[in-house]
PDB file of N, CA and C in Angstrom:
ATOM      1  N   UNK A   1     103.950   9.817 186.289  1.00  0.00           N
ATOM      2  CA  UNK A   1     102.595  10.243 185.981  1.00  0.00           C
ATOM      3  C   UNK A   1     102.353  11.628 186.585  1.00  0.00           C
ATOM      4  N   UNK A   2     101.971  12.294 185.637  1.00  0.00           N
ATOM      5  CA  UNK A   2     101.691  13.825 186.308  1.00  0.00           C
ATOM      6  C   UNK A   2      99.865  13.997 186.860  1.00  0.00           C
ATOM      7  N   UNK A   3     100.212  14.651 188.379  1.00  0.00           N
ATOM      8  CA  UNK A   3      98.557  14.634 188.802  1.00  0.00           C
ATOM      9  C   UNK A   3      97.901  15.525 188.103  1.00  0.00           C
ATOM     10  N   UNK A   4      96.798  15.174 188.313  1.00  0.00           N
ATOM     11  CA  UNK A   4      95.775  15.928 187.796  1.00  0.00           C
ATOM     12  C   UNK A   4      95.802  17.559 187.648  1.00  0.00           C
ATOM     13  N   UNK A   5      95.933  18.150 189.127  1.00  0.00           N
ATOM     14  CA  UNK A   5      96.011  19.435 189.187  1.00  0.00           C
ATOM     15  C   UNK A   5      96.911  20.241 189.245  1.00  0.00           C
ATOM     16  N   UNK A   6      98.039  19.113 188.756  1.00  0.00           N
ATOM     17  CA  UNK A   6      99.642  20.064 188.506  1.00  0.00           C
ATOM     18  C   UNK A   6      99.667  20.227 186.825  1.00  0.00           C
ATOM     19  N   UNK A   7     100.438  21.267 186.587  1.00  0.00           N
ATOM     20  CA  UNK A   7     100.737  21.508 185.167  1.00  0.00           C
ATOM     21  C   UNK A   7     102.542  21.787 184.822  1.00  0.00           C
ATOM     22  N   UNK A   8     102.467  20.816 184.303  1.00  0.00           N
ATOM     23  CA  UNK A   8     104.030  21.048 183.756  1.00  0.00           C
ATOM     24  C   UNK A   8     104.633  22.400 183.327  1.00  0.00           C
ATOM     25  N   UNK A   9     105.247  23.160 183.768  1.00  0.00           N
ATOM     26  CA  UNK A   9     105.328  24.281 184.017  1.00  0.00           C
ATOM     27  C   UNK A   9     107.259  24.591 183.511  1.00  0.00           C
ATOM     28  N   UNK A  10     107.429  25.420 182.408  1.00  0.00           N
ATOM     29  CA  UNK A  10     109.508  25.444 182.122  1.00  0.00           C
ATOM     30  C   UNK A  10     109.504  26.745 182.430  1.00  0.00           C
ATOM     31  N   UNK A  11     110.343  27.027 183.463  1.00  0.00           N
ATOM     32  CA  UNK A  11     110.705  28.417 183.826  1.00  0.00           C
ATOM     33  C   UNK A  11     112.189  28.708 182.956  1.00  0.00           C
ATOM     34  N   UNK A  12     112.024  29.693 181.874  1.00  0.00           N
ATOM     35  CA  UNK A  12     112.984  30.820 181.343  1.00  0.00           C
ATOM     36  C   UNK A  12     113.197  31.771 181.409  1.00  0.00           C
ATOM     37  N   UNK A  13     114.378  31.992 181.755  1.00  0.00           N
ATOM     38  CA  UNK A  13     115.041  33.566 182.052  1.00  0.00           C
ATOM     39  C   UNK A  13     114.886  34.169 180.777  1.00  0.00           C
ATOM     40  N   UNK A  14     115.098  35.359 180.644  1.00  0.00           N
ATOM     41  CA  UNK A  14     114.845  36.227 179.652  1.00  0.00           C
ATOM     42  C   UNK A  14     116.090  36.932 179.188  1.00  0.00           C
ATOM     43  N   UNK A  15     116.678  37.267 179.890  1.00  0.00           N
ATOM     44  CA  UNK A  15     118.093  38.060 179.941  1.00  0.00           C
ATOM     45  C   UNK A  15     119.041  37.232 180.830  1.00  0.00           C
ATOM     46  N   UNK A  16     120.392  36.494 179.953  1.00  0.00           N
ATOM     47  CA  UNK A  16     120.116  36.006 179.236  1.00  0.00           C
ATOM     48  C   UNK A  16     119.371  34.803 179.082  1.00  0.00           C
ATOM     49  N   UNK A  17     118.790  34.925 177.839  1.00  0.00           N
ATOM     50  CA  UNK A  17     117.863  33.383 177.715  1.00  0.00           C
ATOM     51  C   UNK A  17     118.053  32.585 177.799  1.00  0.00           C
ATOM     52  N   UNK A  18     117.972  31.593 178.730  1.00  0.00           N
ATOM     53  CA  UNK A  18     117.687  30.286 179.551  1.00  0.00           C
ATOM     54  C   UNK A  18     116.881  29.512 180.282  1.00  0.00           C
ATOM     55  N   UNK A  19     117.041  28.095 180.240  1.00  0.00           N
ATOM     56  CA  UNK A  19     115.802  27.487 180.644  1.00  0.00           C
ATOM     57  C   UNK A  19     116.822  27.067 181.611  1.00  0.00           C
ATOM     58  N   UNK A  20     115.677  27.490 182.943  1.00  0.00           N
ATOM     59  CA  UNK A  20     116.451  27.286 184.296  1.00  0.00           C
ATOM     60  C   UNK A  20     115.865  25.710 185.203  1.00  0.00           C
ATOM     61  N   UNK A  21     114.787  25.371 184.259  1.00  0.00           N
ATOM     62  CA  UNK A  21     114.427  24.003 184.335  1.00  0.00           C
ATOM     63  C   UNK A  21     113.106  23.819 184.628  1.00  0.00           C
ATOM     64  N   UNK A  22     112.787  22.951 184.501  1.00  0.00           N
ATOM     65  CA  UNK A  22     110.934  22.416 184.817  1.00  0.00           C
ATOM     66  C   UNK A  22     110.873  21.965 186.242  1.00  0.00           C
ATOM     67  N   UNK A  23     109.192  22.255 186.485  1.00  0.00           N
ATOM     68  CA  UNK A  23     108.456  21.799 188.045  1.00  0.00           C
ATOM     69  C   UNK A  23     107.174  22.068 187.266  1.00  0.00           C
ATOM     70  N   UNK A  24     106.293  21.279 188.338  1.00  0.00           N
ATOM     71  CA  UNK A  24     105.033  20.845 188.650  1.00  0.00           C
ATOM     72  C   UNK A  24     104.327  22.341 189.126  1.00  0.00           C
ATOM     73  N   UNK A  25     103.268  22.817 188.567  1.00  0.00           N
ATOM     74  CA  UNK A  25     102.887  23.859 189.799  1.00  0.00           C
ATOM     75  C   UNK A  25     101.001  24.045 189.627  1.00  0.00           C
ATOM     76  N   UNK A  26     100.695  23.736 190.560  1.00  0.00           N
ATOM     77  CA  UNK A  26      99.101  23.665 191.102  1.00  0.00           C
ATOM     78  C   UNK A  26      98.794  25.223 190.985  1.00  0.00           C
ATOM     79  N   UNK A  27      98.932  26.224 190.315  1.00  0.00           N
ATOM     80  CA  UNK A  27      98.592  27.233 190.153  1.00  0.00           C
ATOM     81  C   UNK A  27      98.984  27.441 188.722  1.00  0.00           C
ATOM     82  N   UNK A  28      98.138  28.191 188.679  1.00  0.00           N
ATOM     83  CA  UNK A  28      98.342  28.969 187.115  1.00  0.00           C
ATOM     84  C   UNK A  28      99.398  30.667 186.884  1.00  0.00           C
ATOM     85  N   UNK A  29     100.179  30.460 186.737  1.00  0.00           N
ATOM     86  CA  UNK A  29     100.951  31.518 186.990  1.00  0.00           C
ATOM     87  C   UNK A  29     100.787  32.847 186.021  1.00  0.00           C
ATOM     88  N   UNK A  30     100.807  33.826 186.583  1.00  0.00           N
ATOM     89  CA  UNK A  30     100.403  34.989 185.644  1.00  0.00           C
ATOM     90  C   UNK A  30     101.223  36.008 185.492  1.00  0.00           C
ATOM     91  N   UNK A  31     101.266  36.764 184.832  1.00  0.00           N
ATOM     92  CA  UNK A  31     102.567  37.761 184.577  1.00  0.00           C
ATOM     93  C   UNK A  31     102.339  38.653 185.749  1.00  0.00           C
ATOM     94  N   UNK A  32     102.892  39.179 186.204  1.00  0.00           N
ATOM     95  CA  UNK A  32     102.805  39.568 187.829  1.00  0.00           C
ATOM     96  C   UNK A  32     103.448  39.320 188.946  1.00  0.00           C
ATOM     97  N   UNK A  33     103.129  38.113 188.636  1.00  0.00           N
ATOM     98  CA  UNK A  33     103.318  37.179 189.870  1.00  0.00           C
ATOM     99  C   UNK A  33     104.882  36.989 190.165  1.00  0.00           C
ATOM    100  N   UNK A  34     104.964  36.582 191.736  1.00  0.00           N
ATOM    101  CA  UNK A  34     106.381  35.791 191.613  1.00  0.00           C
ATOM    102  C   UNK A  34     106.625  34.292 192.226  1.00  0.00           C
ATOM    103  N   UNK A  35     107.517  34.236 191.943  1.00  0.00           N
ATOM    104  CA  UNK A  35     108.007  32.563 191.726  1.00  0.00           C
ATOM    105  C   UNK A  35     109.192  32.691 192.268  1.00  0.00           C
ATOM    106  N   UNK A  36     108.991  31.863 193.737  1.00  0.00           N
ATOM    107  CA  UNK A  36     110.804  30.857 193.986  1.00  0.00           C
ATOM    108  C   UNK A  36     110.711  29.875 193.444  1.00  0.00           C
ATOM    109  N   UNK A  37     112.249  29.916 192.761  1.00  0.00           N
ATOM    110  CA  UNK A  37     112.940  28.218 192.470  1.00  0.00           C
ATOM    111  C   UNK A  37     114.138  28.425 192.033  1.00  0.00           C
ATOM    112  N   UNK A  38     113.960  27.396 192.873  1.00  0.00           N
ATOM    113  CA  UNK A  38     116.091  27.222 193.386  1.00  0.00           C
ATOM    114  C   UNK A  38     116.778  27.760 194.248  1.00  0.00           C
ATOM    115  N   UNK A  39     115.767  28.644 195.340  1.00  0.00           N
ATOM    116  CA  UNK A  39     116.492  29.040 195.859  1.00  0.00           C
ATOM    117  C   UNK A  39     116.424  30.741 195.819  1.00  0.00           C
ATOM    118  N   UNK A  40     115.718  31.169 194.628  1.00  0.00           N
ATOM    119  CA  UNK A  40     115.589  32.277 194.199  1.00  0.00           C
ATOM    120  C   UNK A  40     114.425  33.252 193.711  1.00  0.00           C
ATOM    121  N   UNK A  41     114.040  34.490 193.496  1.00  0.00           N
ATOM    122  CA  UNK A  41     112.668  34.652 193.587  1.00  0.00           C
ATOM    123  C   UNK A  41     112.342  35.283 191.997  1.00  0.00           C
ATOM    124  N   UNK A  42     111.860  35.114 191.267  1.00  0.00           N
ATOM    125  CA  UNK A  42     111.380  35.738 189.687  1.00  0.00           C
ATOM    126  C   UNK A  42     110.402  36.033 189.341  1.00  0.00           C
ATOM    127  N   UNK A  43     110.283  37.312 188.462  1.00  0.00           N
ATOM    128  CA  UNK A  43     109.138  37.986 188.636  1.00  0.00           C
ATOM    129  C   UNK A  43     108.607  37.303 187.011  1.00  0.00           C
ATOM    130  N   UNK A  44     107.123  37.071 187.034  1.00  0.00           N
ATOM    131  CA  UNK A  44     106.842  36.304 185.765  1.00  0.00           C
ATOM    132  C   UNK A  44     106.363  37.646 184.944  1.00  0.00           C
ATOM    133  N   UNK A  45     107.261  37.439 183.882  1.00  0.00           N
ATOM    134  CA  UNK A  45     106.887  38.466 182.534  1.00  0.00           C
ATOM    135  C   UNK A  45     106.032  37.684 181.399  1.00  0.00           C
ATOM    136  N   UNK A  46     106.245  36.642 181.296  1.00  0.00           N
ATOM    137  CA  UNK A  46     105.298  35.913 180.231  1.00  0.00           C
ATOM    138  C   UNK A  46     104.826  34.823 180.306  1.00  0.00           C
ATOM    139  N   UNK A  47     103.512  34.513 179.758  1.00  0.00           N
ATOM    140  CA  UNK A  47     102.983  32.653 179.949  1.00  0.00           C
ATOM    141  C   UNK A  47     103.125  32.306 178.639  1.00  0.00           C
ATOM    142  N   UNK A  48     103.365  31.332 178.257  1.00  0.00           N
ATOM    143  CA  UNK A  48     103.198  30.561 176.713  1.00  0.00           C
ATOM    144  C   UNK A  48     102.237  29.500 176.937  1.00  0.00           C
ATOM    145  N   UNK A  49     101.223  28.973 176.537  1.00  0.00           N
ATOM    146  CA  UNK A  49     101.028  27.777 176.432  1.00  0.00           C
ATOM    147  C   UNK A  49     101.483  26.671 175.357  1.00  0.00           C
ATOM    148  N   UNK A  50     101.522  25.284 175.592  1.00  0.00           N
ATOM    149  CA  UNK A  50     102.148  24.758 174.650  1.00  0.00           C
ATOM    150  C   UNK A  50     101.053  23.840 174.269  1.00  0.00           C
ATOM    151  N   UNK A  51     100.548  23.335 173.127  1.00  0.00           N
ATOM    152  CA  UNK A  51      99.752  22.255 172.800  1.00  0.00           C
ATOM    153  C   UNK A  51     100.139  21.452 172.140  1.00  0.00           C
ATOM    154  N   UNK A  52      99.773  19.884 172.272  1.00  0.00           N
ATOM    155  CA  UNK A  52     100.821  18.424 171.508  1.00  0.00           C
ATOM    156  C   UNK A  52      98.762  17.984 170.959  1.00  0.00           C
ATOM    157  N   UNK A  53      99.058  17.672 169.617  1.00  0.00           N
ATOM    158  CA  UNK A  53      97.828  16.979 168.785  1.00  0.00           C
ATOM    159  C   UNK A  53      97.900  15.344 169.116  1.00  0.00           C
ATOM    160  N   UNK A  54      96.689  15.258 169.702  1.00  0.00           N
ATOM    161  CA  UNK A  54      96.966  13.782 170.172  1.00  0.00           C
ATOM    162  C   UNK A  54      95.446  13.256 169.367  1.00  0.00           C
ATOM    163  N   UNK A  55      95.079  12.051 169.128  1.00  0.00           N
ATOM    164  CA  UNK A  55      94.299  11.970 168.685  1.00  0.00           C
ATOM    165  C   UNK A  55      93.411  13.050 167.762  1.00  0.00           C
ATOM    166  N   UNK A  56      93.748  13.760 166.799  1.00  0.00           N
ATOM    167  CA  UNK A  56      92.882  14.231 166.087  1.00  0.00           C
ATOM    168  C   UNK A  56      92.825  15.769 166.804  1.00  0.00           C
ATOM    169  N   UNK A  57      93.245  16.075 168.311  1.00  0.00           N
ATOM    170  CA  UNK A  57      92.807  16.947 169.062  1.00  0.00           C
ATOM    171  C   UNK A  57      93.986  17.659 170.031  1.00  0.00           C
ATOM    172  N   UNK A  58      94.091  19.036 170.013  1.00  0.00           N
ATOM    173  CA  UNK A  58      94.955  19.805 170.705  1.00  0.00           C
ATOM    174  C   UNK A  58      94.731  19.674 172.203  1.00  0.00           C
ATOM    175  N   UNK A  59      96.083  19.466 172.810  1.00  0.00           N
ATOM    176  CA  UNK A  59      95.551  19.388 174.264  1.00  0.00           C
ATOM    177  C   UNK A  59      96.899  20.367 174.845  1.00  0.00           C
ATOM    178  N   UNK A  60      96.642  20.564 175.655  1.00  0.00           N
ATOM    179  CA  UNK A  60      97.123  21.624 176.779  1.00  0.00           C
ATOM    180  C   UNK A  60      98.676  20.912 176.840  1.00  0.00           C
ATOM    181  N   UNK A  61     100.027  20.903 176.594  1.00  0.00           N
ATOM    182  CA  UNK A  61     100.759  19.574 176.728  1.00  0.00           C
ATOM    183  C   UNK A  61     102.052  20.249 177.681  1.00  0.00           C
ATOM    184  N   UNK A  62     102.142  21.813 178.050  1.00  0.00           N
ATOM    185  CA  UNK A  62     102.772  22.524 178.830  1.00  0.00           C
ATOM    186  C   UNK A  62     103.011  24.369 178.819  1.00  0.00           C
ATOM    187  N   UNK A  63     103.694  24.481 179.813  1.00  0.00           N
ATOM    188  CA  UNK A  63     103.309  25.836 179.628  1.00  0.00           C
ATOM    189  C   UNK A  63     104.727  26.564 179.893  1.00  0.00           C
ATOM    190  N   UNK A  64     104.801  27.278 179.063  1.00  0.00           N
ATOM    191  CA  UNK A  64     106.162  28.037 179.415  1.00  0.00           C
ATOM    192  C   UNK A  64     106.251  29.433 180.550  1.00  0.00           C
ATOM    193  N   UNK A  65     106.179  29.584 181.053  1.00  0.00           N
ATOM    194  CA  UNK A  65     107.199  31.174 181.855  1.00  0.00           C
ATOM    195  C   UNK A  65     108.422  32.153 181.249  1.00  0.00           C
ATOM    196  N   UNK A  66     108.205  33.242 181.484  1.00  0.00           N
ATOM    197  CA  UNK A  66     109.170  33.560 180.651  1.00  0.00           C
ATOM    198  C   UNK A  66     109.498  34.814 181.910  1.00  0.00           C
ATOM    199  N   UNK A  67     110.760  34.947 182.810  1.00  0.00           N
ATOM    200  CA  UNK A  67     110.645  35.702 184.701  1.00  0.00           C
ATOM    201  C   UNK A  67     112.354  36.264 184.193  1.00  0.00           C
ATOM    202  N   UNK A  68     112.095  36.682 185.300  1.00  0.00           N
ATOM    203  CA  UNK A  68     113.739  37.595 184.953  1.00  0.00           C
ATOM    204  C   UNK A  68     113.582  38.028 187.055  1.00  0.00           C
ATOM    205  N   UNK A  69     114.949  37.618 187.620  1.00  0.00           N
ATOM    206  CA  UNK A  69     114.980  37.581 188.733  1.00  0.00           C
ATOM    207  C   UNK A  69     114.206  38.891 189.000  1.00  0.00           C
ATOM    208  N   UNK A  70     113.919  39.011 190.419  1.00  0.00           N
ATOM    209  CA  UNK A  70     113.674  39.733 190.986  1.00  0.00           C
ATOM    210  C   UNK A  70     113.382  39.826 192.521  1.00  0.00           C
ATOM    211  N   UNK A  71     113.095  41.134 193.395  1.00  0.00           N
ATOM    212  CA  UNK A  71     112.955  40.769 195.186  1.00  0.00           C
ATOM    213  C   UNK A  71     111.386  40.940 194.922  1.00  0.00           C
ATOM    214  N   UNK A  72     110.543  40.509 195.664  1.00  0.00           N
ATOM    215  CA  UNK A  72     109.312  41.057 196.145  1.00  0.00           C
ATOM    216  C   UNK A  72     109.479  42.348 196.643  1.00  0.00           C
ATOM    217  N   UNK A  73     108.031  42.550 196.245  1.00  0.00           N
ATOM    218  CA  UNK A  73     108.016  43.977 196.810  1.00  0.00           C
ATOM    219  C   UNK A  73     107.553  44.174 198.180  1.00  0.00           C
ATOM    220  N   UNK A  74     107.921  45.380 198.761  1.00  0.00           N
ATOM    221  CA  UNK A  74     107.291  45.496 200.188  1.00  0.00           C
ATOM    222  C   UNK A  74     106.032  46.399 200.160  1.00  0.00           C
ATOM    223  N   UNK A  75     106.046  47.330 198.917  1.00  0.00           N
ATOM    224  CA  UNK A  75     104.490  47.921 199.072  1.00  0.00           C
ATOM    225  C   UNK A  75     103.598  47.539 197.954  1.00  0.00           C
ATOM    226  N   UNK A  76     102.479  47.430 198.123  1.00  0.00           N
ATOM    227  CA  UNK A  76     101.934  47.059 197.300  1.00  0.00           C
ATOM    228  C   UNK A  76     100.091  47.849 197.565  1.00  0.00           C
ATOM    229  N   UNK A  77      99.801  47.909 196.751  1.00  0.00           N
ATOM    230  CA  UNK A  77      98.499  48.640 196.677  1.00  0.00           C
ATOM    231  C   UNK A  77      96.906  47.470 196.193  1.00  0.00           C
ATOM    232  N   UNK A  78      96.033  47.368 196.314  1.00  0.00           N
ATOM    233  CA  UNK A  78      95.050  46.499 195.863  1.00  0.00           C
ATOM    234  C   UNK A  78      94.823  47.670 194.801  1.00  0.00           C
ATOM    235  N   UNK A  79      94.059  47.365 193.649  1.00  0.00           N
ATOM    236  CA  UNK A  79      93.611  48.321 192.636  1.00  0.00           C
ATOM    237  C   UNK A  79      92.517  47.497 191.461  1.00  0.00           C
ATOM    238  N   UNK A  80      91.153  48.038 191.731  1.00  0.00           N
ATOM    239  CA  UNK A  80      90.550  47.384 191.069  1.00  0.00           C
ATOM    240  C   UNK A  80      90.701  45.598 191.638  1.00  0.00           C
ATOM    241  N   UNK A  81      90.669  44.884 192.330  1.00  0.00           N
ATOM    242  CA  UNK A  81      91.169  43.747 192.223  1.00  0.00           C
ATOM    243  C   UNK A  81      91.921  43.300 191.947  1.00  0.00           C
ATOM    244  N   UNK A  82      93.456  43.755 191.720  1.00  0.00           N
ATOM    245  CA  UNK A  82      94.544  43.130 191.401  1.00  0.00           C
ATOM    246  C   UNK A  82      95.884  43.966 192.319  1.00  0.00           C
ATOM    247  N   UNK A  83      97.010  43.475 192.887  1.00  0.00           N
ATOM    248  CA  UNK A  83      98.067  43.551 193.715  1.00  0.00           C
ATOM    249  C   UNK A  83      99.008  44.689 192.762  1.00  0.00           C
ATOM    250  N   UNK A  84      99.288  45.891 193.144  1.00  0.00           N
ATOM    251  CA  UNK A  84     100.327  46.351 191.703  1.00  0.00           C
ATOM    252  C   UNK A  84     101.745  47.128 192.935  1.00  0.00           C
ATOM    253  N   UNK A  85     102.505  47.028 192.208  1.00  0.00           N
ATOM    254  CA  UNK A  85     103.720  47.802 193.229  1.00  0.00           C
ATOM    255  C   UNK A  85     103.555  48.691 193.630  1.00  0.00           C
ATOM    256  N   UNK A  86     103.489  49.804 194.929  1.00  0.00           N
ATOM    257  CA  UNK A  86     103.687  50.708 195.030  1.00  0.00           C
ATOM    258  C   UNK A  86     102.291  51.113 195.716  1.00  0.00           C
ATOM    259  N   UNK A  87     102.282  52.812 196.243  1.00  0.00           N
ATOM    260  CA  UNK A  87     101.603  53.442 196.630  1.00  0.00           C
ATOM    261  C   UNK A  87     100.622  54.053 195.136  1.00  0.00           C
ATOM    262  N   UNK A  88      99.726  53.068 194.890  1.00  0.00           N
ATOM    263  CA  UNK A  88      98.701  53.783 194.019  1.00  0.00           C
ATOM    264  C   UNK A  88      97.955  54.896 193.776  1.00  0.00           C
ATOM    265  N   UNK A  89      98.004  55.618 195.165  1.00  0.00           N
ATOM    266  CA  UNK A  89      97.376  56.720 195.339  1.00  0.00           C
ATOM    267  C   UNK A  89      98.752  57.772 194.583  1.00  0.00           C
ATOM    268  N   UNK A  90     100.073  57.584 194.116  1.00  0.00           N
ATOM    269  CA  UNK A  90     100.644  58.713 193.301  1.00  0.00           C
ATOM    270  C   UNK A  90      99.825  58.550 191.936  1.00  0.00           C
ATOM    271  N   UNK A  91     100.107  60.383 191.644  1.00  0.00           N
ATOM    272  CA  UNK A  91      99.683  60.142 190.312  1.00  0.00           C
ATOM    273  C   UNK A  91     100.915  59.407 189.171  1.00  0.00           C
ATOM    274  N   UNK A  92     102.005  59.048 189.720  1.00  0.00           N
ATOM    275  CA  UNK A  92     103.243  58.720 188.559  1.00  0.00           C
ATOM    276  C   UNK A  92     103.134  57.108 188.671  1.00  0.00           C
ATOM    277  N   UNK A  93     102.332  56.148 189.708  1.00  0.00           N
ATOM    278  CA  UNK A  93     102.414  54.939 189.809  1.00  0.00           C
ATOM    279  C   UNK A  93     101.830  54.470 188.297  1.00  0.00           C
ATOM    280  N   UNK A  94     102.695  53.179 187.480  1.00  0.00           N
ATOM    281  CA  UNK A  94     102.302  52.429 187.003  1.00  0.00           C
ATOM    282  C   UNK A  94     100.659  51.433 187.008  1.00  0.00           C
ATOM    283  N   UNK A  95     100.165  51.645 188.359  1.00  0.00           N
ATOM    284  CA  UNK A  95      99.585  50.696 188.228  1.00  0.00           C
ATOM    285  C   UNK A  95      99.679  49.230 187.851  1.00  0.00           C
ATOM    286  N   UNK A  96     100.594  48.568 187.628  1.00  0.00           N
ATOM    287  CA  UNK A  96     101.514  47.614 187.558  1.00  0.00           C
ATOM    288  C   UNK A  96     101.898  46.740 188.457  1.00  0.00           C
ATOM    289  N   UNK A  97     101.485  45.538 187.743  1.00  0.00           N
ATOM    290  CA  UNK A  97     102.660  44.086 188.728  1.00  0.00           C
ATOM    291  C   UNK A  97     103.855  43.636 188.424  1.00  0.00           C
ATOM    292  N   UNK A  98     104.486  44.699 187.650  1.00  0.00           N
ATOM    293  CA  UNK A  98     105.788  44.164 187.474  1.00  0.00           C
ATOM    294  C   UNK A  98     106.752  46.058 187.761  1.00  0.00           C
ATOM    295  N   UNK A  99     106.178  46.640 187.342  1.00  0.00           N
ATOM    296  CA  UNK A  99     107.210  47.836 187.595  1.00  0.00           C
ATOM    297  C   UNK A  99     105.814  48.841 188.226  1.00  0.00           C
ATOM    298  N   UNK A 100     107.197  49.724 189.347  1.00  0.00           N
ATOM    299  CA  UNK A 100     106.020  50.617 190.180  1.00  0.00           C
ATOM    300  C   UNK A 100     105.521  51.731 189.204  1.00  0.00           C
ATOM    301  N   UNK A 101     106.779  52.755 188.726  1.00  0.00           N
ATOM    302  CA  UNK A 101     106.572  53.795 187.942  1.00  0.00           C
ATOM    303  C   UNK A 101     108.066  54.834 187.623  1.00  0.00           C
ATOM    304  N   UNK A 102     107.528  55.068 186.768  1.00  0.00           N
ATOM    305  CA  UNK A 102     108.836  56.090 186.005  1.00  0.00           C
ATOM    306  C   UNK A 102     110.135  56.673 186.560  1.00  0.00           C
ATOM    307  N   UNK A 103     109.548  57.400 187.712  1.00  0.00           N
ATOM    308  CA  UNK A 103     109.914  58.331 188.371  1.00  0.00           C
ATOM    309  C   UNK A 103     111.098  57.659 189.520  1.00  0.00           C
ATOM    310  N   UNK A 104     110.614  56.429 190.408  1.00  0.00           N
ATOM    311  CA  UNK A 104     111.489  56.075 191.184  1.00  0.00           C
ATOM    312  C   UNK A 104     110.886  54.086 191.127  1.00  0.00           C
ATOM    313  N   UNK A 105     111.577  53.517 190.210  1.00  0.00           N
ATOM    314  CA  UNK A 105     111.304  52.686 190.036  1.00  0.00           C
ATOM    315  C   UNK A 105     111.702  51.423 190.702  1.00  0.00           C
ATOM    316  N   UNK A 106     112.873  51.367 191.721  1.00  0.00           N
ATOM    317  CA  UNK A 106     113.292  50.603 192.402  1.00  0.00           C
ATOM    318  C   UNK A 106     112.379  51.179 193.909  1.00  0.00           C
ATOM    319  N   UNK A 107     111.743  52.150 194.214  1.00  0.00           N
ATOM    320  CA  UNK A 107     110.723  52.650 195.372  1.00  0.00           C
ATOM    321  C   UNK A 107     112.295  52.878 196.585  1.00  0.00           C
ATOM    322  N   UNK A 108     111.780  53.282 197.404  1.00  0.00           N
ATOM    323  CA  UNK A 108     110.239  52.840 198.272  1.00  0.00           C
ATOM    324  C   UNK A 108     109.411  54.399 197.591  1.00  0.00           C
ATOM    325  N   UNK A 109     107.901  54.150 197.627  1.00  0.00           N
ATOM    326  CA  UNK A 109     107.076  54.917 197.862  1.00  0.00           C
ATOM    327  C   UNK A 109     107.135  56.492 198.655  1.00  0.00           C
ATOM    328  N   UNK A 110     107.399  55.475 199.868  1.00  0.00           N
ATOM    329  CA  UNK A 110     107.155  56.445 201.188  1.00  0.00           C
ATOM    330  C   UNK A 110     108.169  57.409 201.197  1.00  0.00           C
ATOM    331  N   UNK A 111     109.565  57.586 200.779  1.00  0.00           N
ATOM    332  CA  UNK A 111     110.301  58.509 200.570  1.00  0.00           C
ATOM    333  C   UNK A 111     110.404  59.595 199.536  1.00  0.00           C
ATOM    334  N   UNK A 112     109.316  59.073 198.513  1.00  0.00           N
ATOM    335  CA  UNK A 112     109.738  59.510 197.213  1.00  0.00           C
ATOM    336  C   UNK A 112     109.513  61.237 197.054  1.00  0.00           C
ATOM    337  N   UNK A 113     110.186  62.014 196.518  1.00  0.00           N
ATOM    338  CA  UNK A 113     110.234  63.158 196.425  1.00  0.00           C
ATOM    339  C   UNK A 113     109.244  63.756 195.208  1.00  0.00           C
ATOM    340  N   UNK A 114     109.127  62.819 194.478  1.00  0.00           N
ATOM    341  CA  UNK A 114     108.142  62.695 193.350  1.00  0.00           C
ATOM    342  C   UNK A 114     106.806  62.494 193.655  1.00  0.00           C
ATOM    343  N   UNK A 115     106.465  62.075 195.245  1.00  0.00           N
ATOM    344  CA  UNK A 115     104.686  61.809 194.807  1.00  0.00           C
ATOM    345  C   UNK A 115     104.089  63.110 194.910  1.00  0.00           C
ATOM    346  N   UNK A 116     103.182  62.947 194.059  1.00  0.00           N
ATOM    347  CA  UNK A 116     101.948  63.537 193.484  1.00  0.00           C
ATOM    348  C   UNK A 116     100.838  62.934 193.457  1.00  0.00           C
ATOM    349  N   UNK A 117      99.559  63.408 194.213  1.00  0.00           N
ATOM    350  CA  UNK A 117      98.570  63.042 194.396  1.00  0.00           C
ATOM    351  C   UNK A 117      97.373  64.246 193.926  1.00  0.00           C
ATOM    352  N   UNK A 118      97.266  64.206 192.699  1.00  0.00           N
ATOM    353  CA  UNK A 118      95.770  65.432 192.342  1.00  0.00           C
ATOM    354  C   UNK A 118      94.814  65.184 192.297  1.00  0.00           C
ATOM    355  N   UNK A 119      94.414  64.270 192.456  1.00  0.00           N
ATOM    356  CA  UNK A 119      93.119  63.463 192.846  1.00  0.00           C
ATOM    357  C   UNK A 119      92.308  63.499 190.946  1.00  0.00           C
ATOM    358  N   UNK A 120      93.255  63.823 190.189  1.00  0.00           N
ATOM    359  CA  UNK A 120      93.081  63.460 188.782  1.00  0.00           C
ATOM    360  C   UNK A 120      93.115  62.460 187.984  1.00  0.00           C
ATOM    361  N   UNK A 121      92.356  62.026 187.796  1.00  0.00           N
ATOM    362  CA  UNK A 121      92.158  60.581 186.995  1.00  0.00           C
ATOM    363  C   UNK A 121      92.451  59.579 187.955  1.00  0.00           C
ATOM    364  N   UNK A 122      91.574  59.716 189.405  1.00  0.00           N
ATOM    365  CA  UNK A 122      92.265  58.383 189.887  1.00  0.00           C
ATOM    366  C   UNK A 122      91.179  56.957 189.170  1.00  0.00           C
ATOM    367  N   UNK A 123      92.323  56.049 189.412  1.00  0.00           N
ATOM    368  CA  UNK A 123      91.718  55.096 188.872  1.00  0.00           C
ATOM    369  C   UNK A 123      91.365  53.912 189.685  1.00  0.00           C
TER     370      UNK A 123
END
């Protein structure tokens, strides 16, 4: 019996495509985000939801992931309310929870020979 506030949850790799298997997870996972399992850490690139017609009526019946490994990051910026890689204050940052920006995309930030800060279009 699945509880209430867990959701059946299939984590798939993307490259190559594979289903690395199902768990339970009390959160709603969002592209952004990351995820251990197994041992390992993945960055979520996609949600699917899945719906099964039960009586006459669509219900919520699981949800797919769609992550491709990855490390956490060590910098991270708040922006607008949301966590994105990197020193936000460059002007070349993504703004992004999955990639920092163009220029030096594996980071760090703090070394980068590329930042630029013009105080243009910050966002």
């Amino acid at each position: 019996m699945v509880e209430r506030d867990s959701l059946p949850t299939e984590v798939i790799l993307t490259n190559p495509r594979q289903c690395l298997g199902k768990l339970l997870l009390d959160w709603t996972p969002q592209p952004g985000n990351y995820l251990d399992f197994e041992g390992k850490t993945y960055a979520v690139l996609e949600r699917r939801h899945r719906y099964q017609l039960k009586s006459g009526r669509y219900h919520l019946y699981n949800v797919a992931i769609y992550v491709q490994k990855a490390q956490r990051p060590s910098e991270k910026s708040l922006v607008q309310g949301r966590w994105v890689i990197g020193d936000a204050t460059c002007d070349y940052n993504a703004h992004s929870e999955i990639i920092r920006c163009a220029v030096n995309p594996e980071g760090p930030c703090e070394s980068c020979r590329s930042y630029e800060n013009q105080g243009i279009g910050d966002r």
